[in-house]
Protein backbone atom coordinates (compact mmCIF):
# COMPACT_ATOMS: atom_id res chain seq x y z
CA UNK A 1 -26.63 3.61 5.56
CA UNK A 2 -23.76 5.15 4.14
CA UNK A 3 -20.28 3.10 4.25
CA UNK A 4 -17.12 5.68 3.75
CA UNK A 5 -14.14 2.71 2.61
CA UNK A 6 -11.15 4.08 3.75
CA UNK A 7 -7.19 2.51 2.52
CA UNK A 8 -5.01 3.41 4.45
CA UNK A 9 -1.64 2.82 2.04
CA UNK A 10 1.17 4.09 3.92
CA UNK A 11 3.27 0.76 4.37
CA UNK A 12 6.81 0.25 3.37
CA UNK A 13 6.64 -4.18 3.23
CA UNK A 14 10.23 -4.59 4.32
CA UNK A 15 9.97 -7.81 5.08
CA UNK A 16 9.26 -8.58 1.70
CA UNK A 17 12.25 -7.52 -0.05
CA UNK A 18 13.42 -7.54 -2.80
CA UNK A 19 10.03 -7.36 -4.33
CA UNK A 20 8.91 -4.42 -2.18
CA UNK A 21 11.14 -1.90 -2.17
CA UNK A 22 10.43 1.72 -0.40
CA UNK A 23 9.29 3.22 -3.78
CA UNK A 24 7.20 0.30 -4.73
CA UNK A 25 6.65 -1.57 -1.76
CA UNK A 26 4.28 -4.42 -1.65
CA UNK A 27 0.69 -3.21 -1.72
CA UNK A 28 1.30 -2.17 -5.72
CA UNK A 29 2.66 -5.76 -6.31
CA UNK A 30 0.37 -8.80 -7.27
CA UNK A 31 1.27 -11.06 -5.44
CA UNK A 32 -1.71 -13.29 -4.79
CA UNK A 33 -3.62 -12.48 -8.40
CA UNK A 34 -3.35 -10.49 -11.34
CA UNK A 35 -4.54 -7.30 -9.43
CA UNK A 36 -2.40 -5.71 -6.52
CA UNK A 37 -3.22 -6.11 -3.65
CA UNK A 38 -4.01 -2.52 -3.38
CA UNK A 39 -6.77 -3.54 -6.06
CA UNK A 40 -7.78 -5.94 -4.64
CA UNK A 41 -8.71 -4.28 -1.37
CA UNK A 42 -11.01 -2.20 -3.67
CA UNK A 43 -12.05 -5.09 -5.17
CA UNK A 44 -13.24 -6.85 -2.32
CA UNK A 45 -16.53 -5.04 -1.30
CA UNK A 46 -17.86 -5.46 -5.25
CA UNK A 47 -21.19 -6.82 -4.81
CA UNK A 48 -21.50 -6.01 -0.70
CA UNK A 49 -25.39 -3.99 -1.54
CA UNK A 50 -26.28 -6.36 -3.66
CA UNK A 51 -25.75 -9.50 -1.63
CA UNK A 52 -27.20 -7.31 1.75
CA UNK A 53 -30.14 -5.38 0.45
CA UNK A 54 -31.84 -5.38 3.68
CA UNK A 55 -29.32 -3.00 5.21
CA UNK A 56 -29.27 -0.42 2.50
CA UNK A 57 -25.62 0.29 2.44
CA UNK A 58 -24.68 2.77 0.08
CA UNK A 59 -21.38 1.81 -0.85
CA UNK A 60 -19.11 5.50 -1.65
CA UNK A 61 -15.92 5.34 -3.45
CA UNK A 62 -12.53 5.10 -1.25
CA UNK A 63 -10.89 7.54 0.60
CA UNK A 64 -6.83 6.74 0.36
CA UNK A 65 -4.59 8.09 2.43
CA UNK A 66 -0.73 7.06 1.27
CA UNK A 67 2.84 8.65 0.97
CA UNK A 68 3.03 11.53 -1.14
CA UNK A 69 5.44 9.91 -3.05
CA UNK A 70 2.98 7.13 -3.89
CA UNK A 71 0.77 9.49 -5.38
CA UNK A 72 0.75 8.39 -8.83
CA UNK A 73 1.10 4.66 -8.35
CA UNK A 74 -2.46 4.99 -6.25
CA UNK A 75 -4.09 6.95 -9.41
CA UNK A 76 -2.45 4.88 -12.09
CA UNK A 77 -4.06 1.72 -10.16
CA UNK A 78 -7.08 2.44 -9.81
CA UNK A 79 -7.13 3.74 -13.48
CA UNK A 80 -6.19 0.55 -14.61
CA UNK A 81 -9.49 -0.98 -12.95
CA UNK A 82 -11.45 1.60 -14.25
CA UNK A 83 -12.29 2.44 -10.44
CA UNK A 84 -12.46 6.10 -8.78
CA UNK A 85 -11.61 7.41 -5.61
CA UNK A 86 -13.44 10.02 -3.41
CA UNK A 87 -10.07 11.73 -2.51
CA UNK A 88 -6.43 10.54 -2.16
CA UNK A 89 -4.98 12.39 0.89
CA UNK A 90 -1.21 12.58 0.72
CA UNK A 91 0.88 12.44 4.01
CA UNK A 92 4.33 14.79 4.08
CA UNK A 93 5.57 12.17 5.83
CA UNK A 94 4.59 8.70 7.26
CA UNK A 95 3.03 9.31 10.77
CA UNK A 96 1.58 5.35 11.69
CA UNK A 97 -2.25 4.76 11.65
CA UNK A 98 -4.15 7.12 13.91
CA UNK A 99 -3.00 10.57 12.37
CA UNK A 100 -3.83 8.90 8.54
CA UNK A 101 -7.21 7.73 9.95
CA UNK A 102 -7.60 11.76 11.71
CA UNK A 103 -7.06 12.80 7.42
CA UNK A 104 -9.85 10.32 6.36
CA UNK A 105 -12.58 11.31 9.11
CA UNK A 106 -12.18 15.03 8.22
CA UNK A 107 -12.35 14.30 4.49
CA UNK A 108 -15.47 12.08 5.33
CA UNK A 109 -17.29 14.93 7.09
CA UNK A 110 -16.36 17.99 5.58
CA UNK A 111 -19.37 18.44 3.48
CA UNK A 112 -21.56 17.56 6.87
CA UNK A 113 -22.23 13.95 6.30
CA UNK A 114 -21.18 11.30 8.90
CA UNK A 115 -21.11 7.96 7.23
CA UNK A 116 -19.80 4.85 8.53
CA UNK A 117 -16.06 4.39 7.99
CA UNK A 118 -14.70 0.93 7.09
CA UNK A 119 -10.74 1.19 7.77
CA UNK A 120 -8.89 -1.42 5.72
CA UNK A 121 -5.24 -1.46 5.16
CA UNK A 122 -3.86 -1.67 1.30
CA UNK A 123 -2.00 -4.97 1.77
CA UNK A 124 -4.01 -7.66 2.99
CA UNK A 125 -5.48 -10.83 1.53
CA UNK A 126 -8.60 -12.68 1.91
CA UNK A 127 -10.02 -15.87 0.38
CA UNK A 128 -13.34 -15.68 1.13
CA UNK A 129 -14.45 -12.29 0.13
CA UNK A 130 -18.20 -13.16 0.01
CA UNK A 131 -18.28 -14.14 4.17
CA UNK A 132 -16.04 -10.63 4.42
CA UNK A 133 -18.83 -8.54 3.30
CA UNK A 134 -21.19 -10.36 5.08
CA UNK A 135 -19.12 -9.70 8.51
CA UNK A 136 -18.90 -6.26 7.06
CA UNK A 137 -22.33 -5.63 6.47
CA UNK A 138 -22.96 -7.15 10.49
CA UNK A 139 -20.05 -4.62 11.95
CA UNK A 140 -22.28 -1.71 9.71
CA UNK A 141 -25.40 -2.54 11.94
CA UNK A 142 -23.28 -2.38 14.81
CA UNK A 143 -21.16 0.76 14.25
CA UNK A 144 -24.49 2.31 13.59
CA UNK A 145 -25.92 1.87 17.07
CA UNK A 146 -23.12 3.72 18.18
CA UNK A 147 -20.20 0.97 18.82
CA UNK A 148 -16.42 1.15 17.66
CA UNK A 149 -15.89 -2.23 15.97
CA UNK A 150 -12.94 -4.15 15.10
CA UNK A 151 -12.33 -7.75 13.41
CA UNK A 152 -10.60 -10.37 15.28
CA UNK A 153 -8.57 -13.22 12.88
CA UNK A 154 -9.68 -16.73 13.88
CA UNK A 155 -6.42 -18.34 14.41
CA UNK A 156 -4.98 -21.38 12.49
CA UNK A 157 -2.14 -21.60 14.30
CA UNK A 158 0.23 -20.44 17.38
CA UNK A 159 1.44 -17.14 15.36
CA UNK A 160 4.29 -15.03 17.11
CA UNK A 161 4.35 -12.81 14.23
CA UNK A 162 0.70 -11.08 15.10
CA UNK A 163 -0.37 -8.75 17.71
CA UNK A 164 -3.84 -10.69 19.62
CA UNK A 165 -7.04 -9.57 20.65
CA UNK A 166 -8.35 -10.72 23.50
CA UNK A 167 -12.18 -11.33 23.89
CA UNK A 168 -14.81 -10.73 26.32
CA UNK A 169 -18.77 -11.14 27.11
CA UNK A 170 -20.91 -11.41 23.96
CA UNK A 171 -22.98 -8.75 22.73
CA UNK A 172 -26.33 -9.00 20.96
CA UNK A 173 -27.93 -6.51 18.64
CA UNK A 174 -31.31 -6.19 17.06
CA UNK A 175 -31.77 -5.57 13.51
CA UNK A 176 -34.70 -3.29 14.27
CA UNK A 177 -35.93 -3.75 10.46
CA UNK A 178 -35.89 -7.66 10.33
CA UNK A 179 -35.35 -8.83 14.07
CA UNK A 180 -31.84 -10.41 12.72
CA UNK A 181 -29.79 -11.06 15.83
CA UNK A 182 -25.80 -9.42 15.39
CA UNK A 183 -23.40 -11.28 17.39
CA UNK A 184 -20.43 -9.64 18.32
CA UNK A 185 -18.28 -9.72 21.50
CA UNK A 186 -17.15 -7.04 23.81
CA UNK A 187 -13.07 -6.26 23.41
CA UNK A 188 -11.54 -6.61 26.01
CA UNK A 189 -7.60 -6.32 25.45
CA UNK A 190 -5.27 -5.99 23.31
CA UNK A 191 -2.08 -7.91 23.51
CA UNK A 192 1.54 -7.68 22.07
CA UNK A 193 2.82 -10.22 19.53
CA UNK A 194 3.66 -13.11 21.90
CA UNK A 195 6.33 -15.85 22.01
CA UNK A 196 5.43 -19.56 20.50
CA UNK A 197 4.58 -20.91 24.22
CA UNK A 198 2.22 -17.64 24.83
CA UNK A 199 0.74 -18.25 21.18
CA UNK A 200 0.09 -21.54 21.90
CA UNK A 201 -1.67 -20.73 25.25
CA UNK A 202 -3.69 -18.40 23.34
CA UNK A 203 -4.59 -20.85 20.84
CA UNK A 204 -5.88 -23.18 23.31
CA UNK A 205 -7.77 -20.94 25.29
CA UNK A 206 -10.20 -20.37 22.55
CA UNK A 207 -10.91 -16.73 23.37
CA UNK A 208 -7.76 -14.57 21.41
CA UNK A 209 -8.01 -13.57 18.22
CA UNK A 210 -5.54 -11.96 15.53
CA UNK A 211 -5.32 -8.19 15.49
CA UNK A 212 -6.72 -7.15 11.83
CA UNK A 213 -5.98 -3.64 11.84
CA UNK A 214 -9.45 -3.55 10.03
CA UNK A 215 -12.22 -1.26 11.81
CA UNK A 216 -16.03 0.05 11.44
CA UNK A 217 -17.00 2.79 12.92
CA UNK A 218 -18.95 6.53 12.23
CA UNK A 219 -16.91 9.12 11.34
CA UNK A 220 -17.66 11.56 14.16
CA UNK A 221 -17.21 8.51 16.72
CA UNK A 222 -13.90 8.36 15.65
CA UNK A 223 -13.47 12.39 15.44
CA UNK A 224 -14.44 12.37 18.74
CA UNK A 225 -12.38 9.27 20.43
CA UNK A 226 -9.25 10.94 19.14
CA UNK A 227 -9.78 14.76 20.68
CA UNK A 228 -10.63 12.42 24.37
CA UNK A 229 -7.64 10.38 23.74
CA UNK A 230 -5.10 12.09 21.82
CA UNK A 231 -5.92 15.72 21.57
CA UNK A 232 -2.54 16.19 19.72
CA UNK A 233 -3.07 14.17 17.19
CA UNK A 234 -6.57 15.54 16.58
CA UNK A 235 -5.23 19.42 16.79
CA UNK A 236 -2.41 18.88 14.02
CA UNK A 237 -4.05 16.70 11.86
CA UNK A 238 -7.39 18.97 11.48
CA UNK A 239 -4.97 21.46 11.17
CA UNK A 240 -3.19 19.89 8.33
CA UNK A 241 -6.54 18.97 6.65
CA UNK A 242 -8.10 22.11 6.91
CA UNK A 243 -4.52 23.94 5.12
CA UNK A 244 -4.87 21.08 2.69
CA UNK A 245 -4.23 21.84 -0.54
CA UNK A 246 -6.16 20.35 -3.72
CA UNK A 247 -2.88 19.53 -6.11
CA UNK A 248 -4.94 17.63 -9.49
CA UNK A 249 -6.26 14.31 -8.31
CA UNK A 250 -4.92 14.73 -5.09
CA UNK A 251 -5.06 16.07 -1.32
CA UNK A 252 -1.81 17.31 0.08
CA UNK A 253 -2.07 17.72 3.75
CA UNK A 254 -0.24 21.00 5.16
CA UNK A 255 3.98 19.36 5.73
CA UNK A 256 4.28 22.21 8.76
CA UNK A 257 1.27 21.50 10.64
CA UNK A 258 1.58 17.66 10.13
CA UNK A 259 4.86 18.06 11.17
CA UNK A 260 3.54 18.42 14.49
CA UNK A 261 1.54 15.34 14.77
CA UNK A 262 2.78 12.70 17.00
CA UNK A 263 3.10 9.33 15.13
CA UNK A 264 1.11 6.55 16.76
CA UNK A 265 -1.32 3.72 15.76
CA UNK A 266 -5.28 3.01 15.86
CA UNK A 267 -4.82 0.01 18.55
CA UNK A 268 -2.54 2.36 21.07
CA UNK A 269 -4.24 5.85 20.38
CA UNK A 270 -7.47 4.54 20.72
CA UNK A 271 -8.50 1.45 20.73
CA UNK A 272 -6.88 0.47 23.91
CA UNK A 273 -7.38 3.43 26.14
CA UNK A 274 -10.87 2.79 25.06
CA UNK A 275 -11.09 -1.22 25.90
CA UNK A 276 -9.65 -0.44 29.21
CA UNK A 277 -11.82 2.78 29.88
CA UNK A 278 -14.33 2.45 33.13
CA UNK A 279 -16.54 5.56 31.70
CA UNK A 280 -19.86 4.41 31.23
CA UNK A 281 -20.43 7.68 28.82
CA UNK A 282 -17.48 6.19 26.64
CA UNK A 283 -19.09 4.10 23.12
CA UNK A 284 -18.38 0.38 23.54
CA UNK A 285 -15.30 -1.64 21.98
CA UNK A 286 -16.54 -4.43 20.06
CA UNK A 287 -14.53 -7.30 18.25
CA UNK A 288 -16.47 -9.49 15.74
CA UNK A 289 -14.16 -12.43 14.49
CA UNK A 290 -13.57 -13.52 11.50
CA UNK A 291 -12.58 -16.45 9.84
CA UNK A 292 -12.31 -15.73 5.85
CA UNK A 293 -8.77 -16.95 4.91
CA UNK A 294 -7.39 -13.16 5.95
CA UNK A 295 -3.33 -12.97 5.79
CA UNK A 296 -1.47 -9.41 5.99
CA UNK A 297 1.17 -11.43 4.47
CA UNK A 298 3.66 -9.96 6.16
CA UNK A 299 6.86 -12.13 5.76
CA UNK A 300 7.81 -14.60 2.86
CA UNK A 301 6.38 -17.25 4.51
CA UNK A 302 2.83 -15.93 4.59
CA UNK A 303 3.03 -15.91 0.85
CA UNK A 304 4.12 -19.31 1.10
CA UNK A 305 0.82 -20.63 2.82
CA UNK A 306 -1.81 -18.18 0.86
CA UNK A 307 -0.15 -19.49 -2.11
CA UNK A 308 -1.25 -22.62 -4.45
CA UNK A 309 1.83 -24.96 -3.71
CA UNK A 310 2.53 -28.32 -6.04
CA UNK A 311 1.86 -32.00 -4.39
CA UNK A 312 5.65 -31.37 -2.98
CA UNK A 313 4.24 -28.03 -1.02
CA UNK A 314 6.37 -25.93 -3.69
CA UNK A 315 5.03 -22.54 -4.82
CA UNK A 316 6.93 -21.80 -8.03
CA UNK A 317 6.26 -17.80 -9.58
CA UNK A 318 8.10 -17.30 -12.77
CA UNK A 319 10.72 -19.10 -14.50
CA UNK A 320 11.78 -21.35 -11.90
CA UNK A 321 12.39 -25.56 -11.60
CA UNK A 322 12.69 -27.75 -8.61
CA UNK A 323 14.02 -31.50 -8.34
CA UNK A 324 13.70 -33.59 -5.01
CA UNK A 325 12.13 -30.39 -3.50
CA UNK A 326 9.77 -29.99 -1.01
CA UNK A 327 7.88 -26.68 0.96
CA UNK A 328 9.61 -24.30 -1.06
CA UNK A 329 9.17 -20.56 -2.42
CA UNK A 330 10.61 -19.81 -5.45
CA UNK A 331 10.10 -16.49 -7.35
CA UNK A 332 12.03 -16.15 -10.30
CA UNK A 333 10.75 -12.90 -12.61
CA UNK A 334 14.02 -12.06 -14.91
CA UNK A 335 16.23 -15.28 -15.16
CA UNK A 336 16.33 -19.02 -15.12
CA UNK A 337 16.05 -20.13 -11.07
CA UNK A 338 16.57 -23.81 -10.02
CA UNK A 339 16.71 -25.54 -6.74
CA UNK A 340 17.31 -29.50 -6.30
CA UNK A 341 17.28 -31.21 -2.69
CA UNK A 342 16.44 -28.47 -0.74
CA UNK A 343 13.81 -27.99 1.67
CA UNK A 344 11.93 -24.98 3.31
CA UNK A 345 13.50 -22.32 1.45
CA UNK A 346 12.74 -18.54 0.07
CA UNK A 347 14.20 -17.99 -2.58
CA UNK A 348 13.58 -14.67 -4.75
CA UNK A 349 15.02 -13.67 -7.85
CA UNK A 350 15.16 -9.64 -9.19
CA UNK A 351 17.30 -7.68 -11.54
CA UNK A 352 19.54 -6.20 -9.04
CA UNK A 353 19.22 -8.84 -5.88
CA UNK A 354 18.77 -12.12 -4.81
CA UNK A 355 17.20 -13.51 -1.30
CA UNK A 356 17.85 -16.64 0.20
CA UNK A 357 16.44 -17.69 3.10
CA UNK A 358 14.90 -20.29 5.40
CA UNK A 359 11.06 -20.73 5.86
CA UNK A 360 11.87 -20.20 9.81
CA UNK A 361 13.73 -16.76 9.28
CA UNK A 362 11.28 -14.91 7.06
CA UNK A 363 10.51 -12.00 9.86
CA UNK A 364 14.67 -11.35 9.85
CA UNK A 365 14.61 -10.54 6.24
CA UNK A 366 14.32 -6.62 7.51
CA UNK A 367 17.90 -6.84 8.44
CA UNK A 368 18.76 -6.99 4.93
CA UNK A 369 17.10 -3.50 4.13
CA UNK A 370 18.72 -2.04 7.59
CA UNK A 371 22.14 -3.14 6.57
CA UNK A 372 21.41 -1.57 3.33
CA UNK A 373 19.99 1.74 5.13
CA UNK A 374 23.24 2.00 6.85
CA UNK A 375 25.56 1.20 3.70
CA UNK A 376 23.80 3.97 2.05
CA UNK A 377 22.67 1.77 -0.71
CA UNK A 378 19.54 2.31 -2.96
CA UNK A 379 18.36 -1.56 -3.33
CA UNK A 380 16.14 -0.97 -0.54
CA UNK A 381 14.77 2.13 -2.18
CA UNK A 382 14.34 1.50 -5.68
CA UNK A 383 13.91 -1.64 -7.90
CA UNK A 384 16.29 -1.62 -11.22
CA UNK A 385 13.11 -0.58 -13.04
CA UNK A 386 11.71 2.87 -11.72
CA UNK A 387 8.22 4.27 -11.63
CA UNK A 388 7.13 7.51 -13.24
CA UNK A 389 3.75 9.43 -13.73
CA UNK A 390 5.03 9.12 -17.22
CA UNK A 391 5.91 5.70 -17.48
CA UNK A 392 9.10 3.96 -16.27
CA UNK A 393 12.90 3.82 -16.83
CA UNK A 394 15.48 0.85 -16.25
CA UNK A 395 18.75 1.19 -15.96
CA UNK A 396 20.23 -1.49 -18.83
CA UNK A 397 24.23 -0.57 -18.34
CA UNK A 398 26.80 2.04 -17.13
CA UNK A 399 30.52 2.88 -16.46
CA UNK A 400 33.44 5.61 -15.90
CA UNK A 401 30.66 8.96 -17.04
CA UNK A 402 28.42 7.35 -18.98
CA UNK A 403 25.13 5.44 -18.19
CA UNK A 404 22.09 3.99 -20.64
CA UNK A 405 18.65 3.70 -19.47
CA UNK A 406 15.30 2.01 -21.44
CA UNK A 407 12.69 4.50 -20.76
CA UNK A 408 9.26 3.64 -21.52
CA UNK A 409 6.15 7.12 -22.13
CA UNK A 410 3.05 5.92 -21.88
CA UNK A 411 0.28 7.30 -24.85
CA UNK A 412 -0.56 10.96 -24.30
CA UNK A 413 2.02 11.60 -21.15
CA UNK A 414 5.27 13.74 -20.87
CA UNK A 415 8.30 14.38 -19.34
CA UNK A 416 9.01 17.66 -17.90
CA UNK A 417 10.33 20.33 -19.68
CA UNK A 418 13.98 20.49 -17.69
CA UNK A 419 17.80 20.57 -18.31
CA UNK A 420 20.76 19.33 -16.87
CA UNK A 421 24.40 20.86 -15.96
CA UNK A 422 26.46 18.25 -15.61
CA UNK A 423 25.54 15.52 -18.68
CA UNK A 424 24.22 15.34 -22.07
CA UNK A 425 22.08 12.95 -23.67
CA UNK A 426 21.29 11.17 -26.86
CA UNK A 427 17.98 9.32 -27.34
CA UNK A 428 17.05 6.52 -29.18
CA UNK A 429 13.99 5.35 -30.77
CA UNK A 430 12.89 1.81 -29.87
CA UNK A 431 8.68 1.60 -31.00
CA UNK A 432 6.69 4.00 -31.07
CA UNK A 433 6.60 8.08 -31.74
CA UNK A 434 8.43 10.62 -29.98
CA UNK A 435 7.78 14.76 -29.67
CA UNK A 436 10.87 16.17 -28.51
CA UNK A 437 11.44 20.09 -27.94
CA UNK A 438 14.97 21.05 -27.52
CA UNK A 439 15.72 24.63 -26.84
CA UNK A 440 13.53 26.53 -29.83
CA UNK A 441 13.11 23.24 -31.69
CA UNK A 442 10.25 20.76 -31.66
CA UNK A 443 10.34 17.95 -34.10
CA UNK A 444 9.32 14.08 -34.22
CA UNK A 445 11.01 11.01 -34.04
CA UNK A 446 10.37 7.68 -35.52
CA UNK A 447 11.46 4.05 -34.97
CA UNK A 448 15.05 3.83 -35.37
CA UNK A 449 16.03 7.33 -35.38
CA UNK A 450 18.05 9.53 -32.82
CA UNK A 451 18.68 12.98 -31.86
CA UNK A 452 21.27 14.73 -29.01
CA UNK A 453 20.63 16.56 -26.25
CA UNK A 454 23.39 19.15 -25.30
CA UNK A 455 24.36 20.10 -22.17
CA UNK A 456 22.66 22.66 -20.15
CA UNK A 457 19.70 22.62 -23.15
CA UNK A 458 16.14 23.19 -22.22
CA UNK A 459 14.45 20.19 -23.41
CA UNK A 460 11.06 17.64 -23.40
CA UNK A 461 10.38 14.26 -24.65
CA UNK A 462 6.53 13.96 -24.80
CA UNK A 463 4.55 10.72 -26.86
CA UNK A 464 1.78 11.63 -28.69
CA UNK A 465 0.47 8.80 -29.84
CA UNK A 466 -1.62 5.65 -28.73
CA UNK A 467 1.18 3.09 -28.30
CA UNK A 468 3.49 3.38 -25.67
CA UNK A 469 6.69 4.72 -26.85
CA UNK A 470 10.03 2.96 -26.15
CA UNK A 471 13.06 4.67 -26.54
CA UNK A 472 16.88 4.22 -25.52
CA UNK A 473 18.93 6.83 -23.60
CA UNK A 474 22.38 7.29 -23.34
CA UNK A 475 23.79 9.73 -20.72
CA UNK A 476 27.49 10.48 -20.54
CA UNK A 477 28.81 13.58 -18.46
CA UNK A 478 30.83 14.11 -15.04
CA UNK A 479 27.70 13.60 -12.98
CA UNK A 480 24.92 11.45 -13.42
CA UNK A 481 22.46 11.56 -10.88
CA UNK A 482 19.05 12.16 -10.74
CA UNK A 483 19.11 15.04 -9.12
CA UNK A 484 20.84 16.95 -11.94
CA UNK A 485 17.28 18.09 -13.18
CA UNK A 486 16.07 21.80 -13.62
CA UNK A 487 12.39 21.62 -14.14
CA UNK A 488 10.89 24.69 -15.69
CA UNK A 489 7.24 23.14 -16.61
CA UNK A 490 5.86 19.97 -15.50
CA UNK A 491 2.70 18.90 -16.07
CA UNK A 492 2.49 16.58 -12.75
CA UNK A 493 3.54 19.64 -10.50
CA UNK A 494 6.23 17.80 -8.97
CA UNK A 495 8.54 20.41 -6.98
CA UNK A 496 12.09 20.95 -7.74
CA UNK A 497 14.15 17.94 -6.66
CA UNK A 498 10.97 15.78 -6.44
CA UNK A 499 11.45 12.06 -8.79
């Protein structure tokens, strides 16, 4: 039996700002562990054939599908864990869960296999990772007799902040190599995130479960559910999979034809139309529930609870103190943070922001990045520190025309070879060795020494060695902005305008 992973890594985290931010948003943070969580997902099914032998899954390596321009944050993190992928597909533009799933299924099938596809988002967490692959290995033996399944959350609690499942007469399969009885249950709703009396109703009933957002099912089944369903969706995403283009480690799906694609998600494309469906010809909706410490942790306060909190119910990250405190978050990453007599707050520390906030209002914390949408401000876009294929750059002062940035290259990678009209430039060396070409010159630099870039010169700053190089820059000029770059070679193939 062949099991296709599939990450779907297209979310933005809002509700976790300031940590996640639009360019980094919260599935490349660790926030539970050393490893992202994005790692972590991949992490998770390490050891599923092992501890299952008798169902002979043959475990492939993960399809992603993500933002295009998450590209390189995907690849650099799975380099780091010394893990591969079988493709990373990259979406022109973010079009919700169905169309990204559409990608995957064609990737999955284009060399005429059909394996079973295990849909997980990038940004959930789960404690118990050994009774996950055991549910997963029971949802592979039934998505291979021919059933769409989906994982129900056992509830802990009367959550408003989750979409619930709703479900119906028990199914049971047979193992037909070792008589092993599969319980699952037939789905028979889906219902919207409800209000604390509703959740609490729920709750009680016994027979509602969280919404997931994590599926099993073949490849084709799903193929074929979306051309019954959504015909729309199917037409322009196999037409933006089939003009794919193969772009280095990556998959670019055709912008035009995707274009077209309506934006919708698994649970309203499909998965309802299909639990509500009277065609007996029409595979069966199954929901197998779960209860493995899952969270999506999709406000503050999830953190909060997933988190290992002091005998006060604290959870301190960083540099941070408390006195007289009880059931508070505090993340503190670049300066001193202390709280005294205070109770049930969120409080999180960055470079360029601060968030305070009640336990209660952790889902309003999107307001802040809507206010700062409509300001036209970048600290919902970009942390003070920004990510490169290269390496990274921080902003470390500015004024009236002049700016200075840290830039860290990693070993063996390069900037493009560019130039800009409206500033100069004069580098810095921190640690480490620099290659820098400026018009017909190439030359080295060493700790300690400098060199100027002119403006409107043709130049590159490359590090060839096998310590990251650190180096100060110092930009001064009537414009400043990042989009005063003329790329002329780039070894990333990043278009013109592209970070």
């Amino acid at each position: 039996m062949l099991l296709q992973p599939v990450i779907l890594s297209g979310g933005s985290g809002t509700r976790l700002w300031p940590l996640s931010r639009e360019s980094y948003p919260k599935q490349f943070l660790s926030l539970t562990s050393e490893h992202t969580m994005l790692q972590e997902t991949v992490r998770r099914l390490d050891g599923l054939a092992d501890e299952h032998p008798r169902e002979a899954i043959g475990l492939c390596d993960p399809i992603v599908v993500c933002n295009e321009s998450h590209r390189f944050l995907v690849a650099e993190q799975f380099r780091v864990i010394g893990r591969r992928t079988a493709d990373i597909i990259l979406e022109p533009k973010g079009r919700n869960t169905a169309p990204a799933l559409t990608l995957a299924a064609f990737a999955a099938t284009r060399d005429g296999a059909d394996p079973i596809l295990l849909v997980m988002p990038a940004d959930h967490t789960i404690r118990d990772e050994v009774g996950f692959r055991a549910a997963v290995a029971d949802a592979c033996q039934v998505a291979a007799a021919g059933f769409v399944v989906t994982f129900g959350i056992v509830p802990s609690k009367p959550e408003t902040g989750y979409g619930y499942i709703r479900q119906g007469a028990p199914y049971a399969l047979k193992d037909i190599q070792d008589g092993r009885a599969h319980r699952a249950f037939r789905l028979d709703a889906f219902v919207e995130k409800p209000d604390a009396q509703t959740a609490s109703a729920y709750l009680a009933a016994g027979q509602y479960l969280w919404n997931s957002g994590i599926f099993v099912m073949r490849a084709s089944l799903w193929l074929g559910l979306i051309e019954r369903f959504r015909p729309e969706i199917a037409r322009a995403a196999g037409d933006a999979y089939q003009s794919s283009q193969v772009d280095g480690d990556f998959r670019r799906a055709d912008a035009d034809c995707f274009a077209r694609c309506p934006s919708d998600s698994i649970d309203y494309a499909v998965m309802e139309p299909l639990a509500s469906a009277a065609d007996t010809d029409l595979p069966g909706a199954v929901v197998v529930s779960l209860d493995v410490g899952w969270s999506d942790v999709g406000a503050w306060s999830a953190l909060w609870e997933v988190r290992e909190r002091d005998a006060a119910g604290n959870v301190l990250d960083g540099d941070a103190f408390v006195h007289n405190a009880r059931n508070n978050l505090l993340i503190a990453h670049h300066r001193m943070l202390a709280a005294i007599g205070v109770e049930d707050l969120i409080v999180v520390e960055t470079p360029d922001a601060v968030l305070v906030a009640t336990q209660s209002s952790a889902q309003d914390v999107k307001a802040v990045t809507q206010f700062l949408q409509h300001e036209h401000r970048n600290e919902h876009r970009h942390h003070q520190r920004v990510h490169r294929p290269w390496g990274s750059y921080e902003a470390i002062g500015e004024g009236s025309r002049y700016q200075v940035k840290r830039l860290i290259v990693k070993p063996g990678e390069s900037l493009s070879l560019q130039m800009h009209h409206h500033r100069a430039e004069h580098w810095i060396v921190v640690s480490g060795t620099a290659r820098v070409t400026c018009d017909d010159r190439t030359f080295l630099l060493t700790e300690n020494q400098s060199t100027y870039i002119p403006i409107g010169s043709s130049h590159r700053l490359e590090n060839p060695g096998t310590i990251r190089l650190e180096l100060i820059e110092v930009q001064s000029g009537s414009y400043l902005g990042e989009d005063d770059i003329v790329r002329f070679e780039d070894r990333y193939n990043r278009r013109q305008g592209e970070c």
